[in-house]
C-alpha atoms as a PDB file:
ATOM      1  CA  UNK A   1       1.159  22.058  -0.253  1.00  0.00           C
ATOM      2  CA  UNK A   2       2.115  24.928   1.982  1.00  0.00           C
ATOM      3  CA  UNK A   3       2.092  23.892   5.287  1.00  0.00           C
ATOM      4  CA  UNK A   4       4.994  22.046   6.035  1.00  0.00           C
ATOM      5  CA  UNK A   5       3.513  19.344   8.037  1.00  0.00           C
ATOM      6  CA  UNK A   6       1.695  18.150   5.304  1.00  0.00           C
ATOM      7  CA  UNK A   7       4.948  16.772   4.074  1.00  0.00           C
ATOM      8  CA  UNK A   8       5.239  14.051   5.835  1.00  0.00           C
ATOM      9  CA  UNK A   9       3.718  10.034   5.943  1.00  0.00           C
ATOM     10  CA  UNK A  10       0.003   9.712   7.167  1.00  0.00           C
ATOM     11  CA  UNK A  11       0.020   8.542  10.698  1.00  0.00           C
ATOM     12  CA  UNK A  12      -2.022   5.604   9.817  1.00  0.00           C
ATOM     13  CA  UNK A  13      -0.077   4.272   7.143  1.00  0.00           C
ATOM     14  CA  UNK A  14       3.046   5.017   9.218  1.00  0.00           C
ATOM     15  CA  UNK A  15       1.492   2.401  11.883  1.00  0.00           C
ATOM     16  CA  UNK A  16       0.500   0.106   9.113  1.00  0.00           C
ATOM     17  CA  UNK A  17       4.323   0.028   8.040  1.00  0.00           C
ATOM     18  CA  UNK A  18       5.625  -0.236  11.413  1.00  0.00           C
ATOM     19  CA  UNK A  19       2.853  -3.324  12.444  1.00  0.00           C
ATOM     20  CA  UNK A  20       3.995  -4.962   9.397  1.00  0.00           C
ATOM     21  CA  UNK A  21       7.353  -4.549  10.158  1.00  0.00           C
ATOM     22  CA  UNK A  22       6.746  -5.965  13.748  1.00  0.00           C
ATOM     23  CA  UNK A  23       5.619  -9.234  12.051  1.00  0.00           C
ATOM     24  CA  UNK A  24       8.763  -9.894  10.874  1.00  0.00           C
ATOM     25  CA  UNK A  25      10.282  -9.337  13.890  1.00  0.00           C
ATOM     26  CA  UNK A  26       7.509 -10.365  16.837  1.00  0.00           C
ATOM     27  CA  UNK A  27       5.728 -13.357  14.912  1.00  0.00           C
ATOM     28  CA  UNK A  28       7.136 -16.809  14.425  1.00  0.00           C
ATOM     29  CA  UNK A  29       8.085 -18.293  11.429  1.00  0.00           C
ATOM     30  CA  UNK A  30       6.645 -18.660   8.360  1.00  0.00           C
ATOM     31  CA  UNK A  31       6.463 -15.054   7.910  1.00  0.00           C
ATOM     32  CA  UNK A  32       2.852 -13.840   6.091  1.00  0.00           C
ATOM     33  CA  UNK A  33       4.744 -11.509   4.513  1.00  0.00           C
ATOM     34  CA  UNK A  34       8.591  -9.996   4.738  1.00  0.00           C
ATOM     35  CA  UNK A  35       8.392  -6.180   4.276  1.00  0.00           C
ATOM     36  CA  UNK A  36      10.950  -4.096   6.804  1.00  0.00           C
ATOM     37  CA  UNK A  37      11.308  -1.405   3.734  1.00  0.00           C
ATOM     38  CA  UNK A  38       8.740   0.881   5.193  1.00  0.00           C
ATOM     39  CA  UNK A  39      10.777   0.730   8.691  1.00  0.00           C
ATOM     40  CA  UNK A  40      13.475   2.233   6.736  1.00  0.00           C
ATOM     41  CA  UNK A  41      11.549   5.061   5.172  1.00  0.00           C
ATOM     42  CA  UNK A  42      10.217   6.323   8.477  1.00  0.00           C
ATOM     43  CA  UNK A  43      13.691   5.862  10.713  1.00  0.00           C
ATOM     44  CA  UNK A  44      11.555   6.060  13.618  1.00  0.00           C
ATOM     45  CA  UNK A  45      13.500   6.215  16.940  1.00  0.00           C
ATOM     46  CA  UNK A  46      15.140   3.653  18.832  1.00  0.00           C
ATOM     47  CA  UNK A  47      12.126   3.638  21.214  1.00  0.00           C
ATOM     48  CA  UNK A  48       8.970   3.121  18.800  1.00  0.00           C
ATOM     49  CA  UNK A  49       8.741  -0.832  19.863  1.00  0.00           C
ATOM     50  CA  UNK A  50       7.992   0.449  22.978  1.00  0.00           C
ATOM     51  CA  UNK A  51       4.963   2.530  21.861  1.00  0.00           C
ATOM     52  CA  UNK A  52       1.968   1.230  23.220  1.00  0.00           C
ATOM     53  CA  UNK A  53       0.063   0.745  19.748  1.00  0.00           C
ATOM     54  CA  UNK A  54       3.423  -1.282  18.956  1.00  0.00           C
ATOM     55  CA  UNK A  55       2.796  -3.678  22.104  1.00  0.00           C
ATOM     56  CA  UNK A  56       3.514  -7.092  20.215  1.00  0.00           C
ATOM     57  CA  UNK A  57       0.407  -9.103  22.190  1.00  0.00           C
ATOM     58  CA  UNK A  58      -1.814  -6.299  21.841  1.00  0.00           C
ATOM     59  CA  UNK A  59      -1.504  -5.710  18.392  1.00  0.00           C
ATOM     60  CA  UNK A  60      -1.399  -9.277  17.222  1.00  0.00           C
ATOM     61  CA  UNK A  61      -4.717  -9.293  15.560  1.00  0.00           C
ATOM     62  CA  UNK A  62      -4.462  -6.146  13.844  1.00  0.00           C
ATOM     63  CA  UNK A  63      -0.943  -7.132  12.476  1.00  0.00           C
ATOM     64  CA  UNK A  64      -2.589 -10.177  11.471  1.00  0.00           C
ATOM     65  CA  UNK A  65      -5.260  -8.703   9.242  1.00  0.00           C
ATOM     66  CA  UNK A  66      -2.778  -6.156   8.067  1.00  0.00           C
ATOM     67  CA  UNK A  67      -0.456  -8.752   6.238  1.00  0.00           C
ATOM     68  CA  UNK A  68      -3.033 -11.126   5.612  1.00  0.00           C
ATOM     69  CA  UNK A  69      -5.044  -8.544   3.261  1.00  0.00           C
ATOM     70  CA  UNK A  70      -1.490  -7.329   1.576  1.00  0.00           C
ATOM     71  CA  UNK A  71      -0.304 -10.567   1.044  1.00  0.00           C
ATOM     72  CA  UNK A  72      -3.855 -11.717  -1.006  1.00  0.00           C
ATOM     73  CA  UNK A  73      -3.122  -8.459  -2.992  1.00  0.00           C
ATOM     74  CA  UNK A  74       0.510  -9.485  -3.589  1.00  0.00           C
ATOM     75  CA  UNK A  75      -0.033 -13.292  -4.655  1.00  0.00           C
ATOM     76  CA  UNK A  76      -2.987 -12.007  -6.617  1.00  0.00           C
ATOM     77  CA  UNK A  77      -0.807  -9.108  -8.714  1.00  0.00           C
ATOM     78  CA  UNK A  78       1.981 -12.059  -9.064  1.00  0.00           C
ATOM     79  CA  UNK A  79      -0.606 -14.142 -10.583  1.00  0.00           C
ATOM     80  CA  UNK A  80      -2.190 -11.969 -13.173  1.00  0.00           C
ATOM     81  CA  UNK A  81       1.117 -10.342 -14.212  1.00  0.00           C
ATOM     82  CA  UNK A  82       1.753 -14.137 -15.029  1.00  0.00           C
ATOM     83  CA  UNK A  83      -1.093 -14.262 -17.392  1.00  0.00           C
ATOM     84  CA  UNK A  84      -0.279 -11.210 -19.018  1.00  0.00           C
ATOM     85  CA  UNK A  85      -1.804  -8.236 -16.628  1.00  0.00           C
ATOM     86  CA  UNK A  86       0.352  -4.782 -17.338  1.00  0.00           C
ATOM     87  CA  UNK A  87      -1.581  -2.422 -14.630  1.00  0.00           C
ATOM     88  CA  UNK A  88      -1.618  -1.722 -11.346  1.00  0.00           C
ATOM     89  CA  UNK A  89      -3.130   0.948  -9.000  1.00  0.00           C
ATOM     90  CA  UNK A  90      -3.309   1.291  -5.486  1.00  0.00           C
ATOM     91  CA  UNK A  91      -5.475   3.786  -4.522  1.00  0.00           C
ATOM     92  CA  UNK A  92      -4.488   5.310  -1.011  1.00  0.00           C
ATOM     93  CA  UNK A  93      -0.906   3.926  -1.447  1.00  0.00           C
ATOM     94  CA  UNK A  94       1.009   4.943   2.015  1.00  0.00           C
ATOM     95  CA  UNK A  95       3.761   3.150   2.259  1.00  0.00           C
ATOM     96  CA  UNK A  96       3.401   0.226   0.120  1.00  0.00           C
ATOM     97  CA  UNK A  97       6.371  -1.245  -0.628  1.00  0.00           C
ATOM     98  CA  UNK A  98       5.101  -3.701  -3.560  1.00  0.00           C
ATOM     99  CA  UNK A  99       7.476  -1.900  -5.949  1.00  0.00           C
ATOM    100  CA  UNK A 100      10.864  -1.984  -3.595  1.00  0.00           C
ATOM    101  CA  UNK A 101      10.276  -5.705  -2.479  1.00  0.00           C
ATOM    102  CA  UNK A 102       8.910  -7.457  -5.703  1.00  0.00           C
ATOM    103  CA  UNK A 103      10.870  -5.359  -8.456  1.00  0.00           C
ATOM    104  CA  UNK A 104      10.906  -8.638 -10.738  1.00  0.00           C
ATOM    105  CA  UNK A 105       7.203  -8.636 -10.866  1.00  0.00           C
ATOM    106  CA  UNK A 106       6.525  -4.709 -10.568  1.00  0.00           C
ATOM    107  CA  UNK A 107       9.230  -4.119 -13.129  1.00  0.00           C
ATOM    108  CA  UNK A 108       6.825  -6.083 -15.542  1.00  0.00           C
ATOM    109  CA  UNK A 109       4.030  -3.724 -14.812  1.00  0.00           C
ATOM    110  CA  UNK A 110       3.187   0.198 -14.630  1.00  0.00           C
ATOM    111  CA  UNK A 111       2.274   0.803 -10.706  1.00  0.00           C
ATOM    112  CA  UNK A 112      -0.021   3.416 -10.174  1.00  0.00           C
ATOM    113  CA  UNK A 113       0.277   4.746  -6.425  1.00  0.00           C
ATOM    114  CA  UNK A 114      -2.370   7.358  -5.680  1.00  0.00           C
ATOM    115  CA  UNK A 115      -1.915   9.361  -2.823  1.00  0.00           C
ATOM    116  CA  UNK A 116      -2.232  12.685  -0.827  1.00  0.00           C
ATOM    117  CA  UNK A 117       0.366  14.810  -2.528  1.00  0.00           C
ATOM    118  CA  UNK A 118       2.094  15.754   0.705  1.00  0.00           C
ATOM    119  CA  UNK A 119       2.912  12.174   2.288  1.00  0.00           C
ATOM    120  CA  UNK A 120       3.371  10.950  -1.429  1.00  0.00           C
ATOM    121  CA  UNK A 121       6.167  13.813  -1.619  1.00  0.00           C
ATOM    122  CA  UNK A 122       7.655  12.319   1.044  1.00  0.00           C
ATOM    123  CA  UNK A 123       7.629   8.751  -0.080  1.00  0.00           C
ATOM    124  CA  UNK A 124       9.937   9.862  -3.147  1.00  0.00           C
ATOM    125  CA  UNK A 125      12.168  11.913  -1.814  1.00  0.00           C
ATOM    126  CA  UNK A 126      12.276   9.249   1.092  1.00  0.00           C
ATOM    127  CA  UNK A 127      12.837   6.616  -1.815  1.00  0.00           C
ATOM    128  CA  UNK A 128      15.512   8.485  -3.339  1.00  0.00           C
ATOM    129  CA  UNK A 129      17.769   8.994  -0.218  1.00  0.00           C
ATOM    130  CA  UNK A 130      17.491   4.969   0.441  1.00  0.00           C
ATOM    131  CA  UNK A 131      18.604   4.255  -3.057  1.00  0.00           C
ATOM    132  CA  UNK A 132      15.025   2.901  -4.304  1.00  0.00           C
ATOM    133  CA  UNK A 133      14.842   5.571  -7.111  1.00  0.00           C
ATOM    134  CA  UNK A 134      11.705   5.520  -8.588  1.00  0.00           C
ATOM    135  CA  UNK A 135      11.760   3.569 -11.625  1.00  0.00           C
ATOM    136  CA  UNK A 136       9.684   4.869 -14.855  1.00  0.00           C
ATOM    137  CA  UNK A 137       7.380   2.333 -14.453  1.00  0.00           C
ATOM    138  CA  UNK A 138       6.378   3.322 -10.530  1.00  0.00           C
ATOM    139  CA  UNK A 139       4.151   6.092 -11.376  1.00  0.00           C
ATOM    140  CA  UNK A 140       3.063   8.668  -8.536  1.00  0.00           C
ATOM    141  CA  UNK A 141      -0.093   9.946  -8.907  1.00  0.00           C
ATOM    142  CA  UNK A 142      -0.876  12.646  -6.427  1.00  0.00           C
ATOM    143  CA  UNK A 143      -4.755  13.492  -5.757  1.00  0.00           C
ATOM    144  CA  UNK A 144      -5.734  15.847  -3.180  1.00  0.00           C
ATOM    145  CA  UNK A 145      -9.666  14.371  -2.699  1.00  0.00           C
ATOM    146  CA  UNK A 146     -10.706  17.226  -0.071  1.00  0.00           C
ATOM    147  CA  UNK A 147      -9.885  20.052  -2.936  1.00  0.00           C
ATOM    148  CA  UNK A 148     -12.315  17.745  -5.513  1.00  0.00           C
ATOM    149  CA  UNK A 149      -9.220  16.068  -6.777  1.00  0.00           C
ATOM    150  CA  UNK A 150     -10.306  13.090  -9.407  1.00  0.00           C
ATOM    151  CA  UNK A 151      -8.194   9.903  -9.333  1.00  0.00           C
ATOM    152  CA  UNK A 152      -9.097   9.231 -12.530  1.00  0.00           C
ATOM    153  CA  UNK A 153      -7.765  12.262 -14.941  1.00  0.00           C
ATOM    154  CA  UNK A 154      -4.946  11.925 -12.469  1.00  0.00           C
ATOM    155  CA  UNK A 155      -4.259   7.917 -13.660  1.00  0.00           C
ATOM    156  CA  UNK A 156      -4.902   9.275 -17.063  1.00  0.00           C
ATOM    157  CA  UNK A 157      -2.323  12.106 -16.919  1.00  0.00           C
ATOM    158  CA  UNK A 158       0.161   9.251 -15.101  1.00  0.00           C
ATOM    159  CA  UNK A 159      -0.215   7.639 -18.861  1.00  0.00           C
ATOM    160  CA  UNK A 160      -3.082   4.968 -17.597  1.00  0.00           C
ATOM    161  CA  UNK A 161      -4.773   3.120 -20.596  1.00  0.00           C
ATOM    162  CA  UNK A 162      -8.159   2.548 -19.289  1.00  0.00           C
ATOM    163  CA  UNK A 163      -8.351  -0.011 -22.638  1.00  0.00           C
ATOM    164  CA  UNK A 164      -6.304  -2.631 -20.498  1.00  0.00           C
ATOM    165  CA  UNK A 165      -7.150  -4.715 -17.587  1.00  0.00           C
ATOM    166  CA  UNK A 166      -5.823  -3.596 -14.415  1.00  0.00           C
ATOM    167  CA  UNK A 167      -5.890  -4.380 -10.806  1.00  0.00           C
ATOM    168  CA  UNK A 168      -7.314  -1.290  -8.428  1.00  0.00           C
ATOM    169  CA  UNK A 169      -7.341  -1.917  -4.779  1.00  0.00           C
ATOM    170  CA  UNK A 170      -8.112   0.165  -1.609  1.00  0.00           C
ATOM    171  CA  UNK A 171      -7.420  -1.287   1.374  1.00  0.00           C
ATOM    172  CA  UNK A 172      -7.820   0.840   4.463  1.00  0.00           C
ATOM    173  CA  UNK A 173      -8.635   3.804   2.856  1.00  0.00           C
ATOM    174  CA  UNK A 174     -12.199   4.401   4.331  1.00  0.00           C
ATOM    175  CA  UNK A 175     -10.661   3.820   7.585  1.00  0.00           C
ATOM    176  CA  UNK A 176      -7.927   6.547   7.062  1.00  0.00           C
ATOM    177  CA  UNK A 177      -9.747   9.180   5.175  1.00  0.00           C
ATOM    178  CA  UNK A 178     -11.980  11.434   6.359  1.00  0.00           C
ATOM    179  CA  UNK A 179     -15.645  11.298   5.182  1.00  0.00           C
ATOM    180  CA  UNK A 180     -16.143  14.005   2.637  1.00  0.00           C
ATOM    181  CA  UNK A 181     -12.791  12.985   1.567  1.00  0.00           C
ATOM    182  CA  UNK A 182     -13.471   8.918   0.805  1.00  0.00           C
ATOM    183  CA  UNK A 183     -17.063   9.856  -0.689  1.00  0.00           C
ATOM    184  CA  UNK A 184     -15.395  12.059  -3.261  1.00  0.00           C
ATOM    185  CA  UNK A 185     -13.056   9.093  -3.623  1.00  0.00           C
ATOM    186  CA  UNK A 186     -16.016   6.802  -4.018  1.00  0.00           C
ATOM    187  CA  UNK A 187     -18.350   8.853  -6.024  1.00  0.00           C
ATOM    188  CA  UNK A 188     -15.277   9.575  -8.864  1.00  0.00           C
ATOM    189  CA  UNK A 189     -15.749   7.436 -11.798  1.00  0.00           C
ATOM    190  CA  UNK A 190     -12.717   6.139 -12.582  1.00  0.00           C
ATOM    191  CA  UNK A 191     -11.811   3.592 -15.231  1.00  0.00           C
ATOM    192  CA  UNK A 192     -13.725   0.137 -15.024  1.00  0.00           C
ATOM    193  CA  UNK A 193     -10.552  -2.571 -15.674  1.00  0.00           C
ATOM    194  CA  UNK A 194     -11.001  -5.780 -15.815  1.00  0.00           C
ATOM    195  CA  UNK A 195     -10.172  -7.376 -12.376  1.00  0.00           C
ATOM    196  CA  UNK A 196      -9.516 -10.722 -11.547  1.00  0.00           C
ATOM    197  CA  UNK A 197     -10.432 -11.300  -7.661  1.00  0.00           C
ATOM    198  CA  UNK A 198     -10.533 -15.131  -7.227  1.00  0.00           C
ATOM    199  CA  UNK A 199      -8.143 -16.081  -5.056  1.00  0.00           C
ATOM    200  CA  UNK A 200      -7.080 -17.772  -1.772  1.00  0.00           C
ATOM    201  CA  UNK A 201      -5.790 -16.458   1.300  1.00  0.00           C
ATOM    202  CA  UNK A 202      -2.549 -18.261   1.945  1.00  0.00           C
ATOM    203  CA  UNK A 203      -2.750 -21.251   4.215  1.00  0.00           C
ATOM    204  CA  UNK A 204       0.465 -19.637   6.472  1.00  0.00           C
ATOM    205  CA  UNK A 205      -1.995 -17.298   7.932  1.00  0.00           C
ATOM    206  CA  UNK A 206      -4.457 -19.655   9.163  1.00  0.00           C
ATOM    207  CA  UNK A 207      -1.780 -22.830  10.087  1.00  0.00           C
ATOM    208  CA  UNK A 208       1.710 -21.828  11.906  1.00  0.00           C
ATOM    209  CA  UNK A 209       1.299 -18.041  11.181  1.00  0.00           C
ATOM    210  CA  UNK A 210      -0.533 -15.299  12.635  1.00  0.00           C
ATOM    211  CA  UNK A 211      -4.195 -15.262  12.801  1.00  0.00           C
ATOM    212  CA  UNK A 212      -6.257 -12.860  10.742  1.00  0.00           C
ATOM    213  CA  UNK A 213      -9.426 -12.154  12.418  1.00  0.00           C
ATOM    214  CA  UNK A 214     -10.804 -10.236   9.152  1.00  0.00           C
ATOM    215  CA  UNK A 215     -11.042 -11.167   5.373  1.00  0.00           C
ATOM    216  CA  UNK A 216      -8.849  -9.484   2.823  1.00  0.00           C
END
């Protein structure tokens, strides 16, 4: 992209990282999920606790719903790569940090993260400078949906084999995206996987941790 400012993380999955971040350090014990990885890759300033969409009572049920939906995802991916599953995409990746936190289970698979190409430029070079790296089998797939980008010729060029079950999720992404934007992203027919979406929510969320107030 040319303009500069495109080069950085989308706003809304910066807030996402940050919120999920503050449940480590706001909420009490057990702890939906542990991810302070996407703290790292913004380095916000000292001050960005005290923003106000950071207050910690204000933002409790948001947080909530935030790790309660990425934590089904996670068990979910843990389960099927048990039984054998090889692929993973995450459309409208951000800054998920699936492949930094769980690298004994991602390692196993090929992630797909599909993304804006300017925020997903970022991400790497972002990764890189921590020391993440990004292994061969943590595939970037950039799509730029407001130019008539297709997320599926972009999977396939990222060496997906649409002859294999996969997982796909999109959390957030209709919430994120503008409108002519996520109904090119709906309307692209990508590859029809297999997918596998029986599970539970885990029982931390709704006995001793946070309260989700929306389903995963």
């Amino acid at each position: 992209m040319s303009d500069k400012q495109d080069v950085a993380p989308d706003s809304t999955a910066a807030r996402v990282a940050l919120w999920r971040a503050l449940h480590v350090e706001a909420d009490p014990l057990p702890h939906v999920l542990e991810d302070k990885i996407g703290l790292k890759l913004l380095a916000p300033d000292e001050g960005w606790r005290s923003r106000g969409d950071m207050d910690p009572q204000f933002t409790r049920p948001f947080r909530a719903s935030i790790v309660a939906r990425a934590r089904f995802i996670e068990d979910l991916v843990v389960e099927q790569a048990g039984r054998g599953l090889t692929q993973y995409v995450i459309l409208g990746a951000g800054l998920d940090t699936f492949a930094q936190r769980r690298p004994e289970i991602a390692s196993r698979l090929t992630v797909f993260e599909i993304d804006q190409p300017g925020p997903q430029a970022w991400k790497r070079q972002r990764l890189i400078e921590l020391g993440f790296g990004v292994p061969n089998w943590l595939r970037f797939v950039p799509v730029d949906f407001e130019a008539g980008g297709s997320w599926r010729d972009g999977l396939v060029t990222a060496g997906f084999d649409d002859s294999k079950p996969a997982i796909v999720v999109s959390t957030g992404v209709s919430i994120s995206h503008r409108g002519g934007e996520r109904g090119h992203a709906a309307r692209s027919r990508g590859p029809r996987p297999r997918i596998d979406a029986r599970h539970d929510v885990p029982a931390s969320v709704g006995a001793g941790g946070p309260r989700s107030t929306s389903r995963a």
